[in-house]
Protein backbone atom coordinates (compact mmCIF):
# COMPACT_ATOMS: atom_id res chain seq x y z
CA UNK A 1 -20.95 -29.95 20.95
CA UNK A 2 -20.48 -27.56 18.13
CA UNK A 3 -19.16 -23.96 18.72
CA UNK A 4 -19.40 -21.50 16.13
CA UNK A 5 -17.38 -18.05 15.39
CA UNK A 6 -19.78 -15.41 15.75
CA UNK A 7 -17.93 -13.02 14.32
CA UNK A 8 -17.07 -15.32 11.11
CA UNK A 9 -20.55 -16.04 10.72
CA UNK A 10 -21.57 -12.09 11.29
CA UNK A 11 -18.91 -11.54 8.27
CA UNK A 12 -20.02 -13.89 5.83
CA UNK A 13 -23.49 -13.41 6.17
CA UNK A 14 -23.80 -9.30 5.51
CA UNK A 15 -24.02 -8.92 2.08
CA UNK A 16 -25.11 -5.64 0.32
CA UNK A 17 -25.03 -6.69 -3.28
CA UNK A 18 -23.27 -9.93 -3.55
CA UNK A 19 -19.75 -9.00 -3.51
CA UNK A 20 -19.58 -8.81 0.72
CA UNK A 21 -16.12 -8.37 2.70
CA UNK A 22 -15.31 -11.39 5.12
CA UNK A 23 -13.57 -9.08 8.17
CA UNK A 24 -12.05 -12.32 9.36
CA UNK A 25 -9.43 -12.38 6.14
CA UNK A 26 -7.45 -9.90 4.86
CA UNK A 27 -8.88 -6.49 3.81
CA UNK A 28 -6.97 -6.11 0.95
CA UNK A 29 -6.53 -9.51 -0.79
CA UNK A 30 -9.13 -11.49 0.64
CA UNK A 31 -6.48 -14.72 0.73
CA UNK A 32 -5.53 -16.79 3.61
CA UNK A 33 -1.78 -17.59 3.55
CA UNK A 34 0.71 -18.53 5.36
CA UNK A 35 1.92 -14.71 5.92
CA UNK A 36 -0.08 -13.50 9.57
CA UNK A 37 -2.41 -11.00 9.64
CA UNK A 38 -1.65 -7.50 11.08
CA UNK A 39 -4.87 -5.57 13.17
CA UNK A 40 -3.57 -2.33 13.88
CA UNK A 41 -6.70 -2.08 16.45
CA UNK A 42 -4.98 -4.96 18.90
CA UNK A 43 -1.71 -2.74 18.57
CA UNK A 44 -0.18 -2.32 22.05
CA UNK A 45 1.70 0.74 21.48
CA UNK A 46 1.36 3.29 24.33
CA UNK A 47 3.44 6.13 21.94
CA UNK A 48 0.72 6.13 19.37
CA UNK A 49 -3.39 6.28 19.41
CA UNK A 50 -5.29 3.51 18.72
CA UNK A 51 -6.65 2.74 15.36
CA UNK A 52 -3.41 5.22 13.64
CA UNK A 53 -2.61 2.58 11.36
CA UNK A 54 -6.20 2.95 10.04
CA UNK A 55 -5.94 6.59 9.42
CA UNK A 56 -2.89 6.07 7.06
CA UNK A 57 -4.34 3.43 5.39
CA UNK A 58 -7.34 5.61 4.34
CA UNK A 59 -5.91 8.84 3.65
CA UNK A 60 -3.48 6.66 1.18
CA UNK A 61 -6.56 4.60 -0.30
CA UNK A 62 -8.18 8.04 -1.08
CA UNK A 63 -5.52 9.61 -2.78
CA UNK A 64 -4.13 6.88 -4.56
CA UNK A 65 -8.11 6.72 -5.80
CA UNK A 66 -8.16 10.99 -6.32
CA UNK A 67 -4.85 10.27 -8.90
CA UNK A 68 -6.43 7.32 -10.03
CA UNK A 69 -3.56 5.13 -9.03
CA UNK A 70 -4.83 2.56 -6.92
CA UNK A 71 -2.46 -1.05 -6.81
CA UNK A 72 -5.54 -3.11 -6.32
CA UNK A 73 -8.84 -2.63 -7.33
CA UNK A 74 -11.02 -1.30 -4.38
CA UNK A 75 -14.65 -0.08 -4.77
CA UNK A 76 -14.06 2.99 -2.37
CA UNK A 77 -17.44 4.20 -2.39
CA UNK A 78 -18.50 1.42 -1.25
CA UNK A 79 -15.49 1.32 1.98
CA UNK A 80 -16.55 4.64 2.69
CA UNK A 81 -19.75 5.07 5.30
CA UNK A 82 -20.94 7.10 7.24
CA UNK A 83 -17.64 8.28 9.12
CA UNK A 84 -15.25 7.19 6.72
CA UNK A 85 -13.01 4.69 5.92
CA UNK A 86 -10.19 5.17 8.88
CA UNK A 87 -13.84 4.97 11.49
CA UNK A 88 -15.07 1.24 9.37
CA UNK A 89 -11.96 -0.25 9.25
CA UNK A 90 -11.48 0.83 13.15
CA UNK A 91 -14.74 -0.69 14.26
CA UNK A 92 -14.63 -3.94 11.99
CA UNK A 93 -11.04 -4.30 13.41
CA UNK A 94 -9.99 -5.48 9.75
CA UNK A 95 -7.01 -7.02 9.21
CA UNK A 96 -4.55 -7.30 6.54
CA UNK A 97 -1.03 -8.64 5.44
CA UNK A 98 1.95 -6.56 5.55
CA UNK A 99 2.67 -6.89 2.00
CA UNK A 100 -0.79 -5.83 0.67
CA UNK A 101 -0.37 -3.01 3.11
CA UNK A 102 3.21 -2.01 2.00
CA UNK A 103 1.31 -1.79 -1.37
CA UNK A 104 -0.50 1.43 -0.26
CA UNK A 105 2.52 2.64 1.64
CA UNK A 106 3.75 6.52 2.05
CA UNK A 107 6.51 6.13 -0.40
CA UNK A 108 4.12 3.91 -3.16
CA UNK A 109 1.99 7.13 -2.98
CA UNK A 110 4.87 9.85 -3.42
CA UNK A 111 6.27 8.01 -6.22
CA UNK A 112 2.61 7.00 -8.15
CA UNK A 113 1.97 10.72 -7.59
CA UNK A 114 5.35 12.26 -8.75
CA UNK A 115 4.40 9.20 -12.10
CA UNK A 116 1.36 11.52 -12.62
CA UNK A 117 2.29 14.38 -12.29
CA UNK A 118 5.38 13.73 -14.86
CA UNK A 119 2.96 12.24 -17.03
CA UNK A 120 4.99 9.11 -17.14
CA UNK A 121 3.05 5.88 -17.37
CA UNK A 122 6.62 3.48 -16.99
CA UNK A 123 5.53 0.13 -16.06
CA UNK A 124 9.50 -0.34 -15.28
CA UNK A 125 12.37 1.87 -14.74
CA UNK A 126 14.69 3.29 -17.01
CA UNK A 127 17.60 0.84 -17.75
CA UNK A 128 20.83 2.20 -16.38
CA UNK A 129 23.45 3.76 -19.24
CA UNK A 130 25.86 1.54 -20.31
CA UNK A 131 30.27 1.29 -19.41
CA UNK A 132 32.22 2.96 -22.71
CA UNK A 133 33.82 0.09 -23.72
CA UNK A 134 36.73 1.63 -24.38
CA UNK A 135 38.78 4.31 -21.81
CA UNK A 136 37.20 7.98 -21.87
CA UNK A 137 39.79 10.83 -20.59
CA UNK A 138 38.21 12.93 -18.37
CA UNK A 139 39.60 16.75 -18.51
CA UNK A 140 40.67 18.29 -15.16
CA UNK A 141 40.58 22.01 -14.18
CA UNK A 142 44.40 22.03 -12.31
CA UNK A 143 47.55 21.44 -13.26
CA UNK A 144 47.80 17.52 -13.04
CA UNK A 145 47.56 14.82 -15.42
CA UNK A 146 44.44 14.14 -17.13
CA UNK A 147 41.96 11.03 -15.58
CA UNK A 148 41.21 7.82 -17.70
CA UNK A 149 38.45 6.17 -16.71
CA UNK A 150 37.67 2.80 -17.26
């Protein structure tokens, strides 16, 4: 007897120009790993609503895209029907993995924003200032000894 997924087969099979999303896989990468998948619409959290996860998620896609700072490429046009993004991703039930979904974090976009805003396209931060190799008195405003440092 064969059984089939329905909704694996519903996935694969709706394709608007080629390059489809398969809802059963990550939303983000695409990859199956080892790494489990997180659905924020099976969450069983009674302190927040259903589907908040989703909002976050799209309010961050959309303005990493508005400072044109996204960490992967997403065609958000295309993610974005009737609705929105947060109302798709809520009624697919799409999944992803944590660390594709830590890429689009709160703190990612404060930082990618505070990079544009700066004008500072640093791949890598600064390196930190070197030790004086050598000791480096340190004058004090009372009445003791000067500090050496080392």
């Amino acid at each position: 007897m064969l059984v089939f997924n329905v909704s694996h087969i519903t996935a694969m099979t709706e394709q608007d120009d080629g390059s489809s999303v398969d809802w059963t896989k990550s939303i983000l990468c695409q990859e199956t790993t080892s790494e489990p998948l997180q659905c924020p619409g099976n969450s069983r959290r009674s302190d927040i609503e259903c589907g908040t996860g989703y909002h976050t998620l799209a309010s961050n896609i959309i303005q990493f895209s508005e400072i044109r700072s996204l960490p992967i490429p997403i065609d958000v046009e295309k993610l974005d029907e009737v609705g929105g993004i947060a109302e798709r991703l809520m009624q697919r039930k799409a999944k992803f993995h944590k660390s594709w979904r830590n890429k689009f974090s709160n703190m990612k976009l404060k930082r990618a924003d505070k990079r544009k805003r700066q004008g500072c396209v640093l791949a890598q931060p600064l390196p930190k200032p070197k030790k004086a190799a050598f000791p480096v008195e340190v004058p004090r405003k009372c009445f003791m000894k000067p500090r050496l440092l080392i």
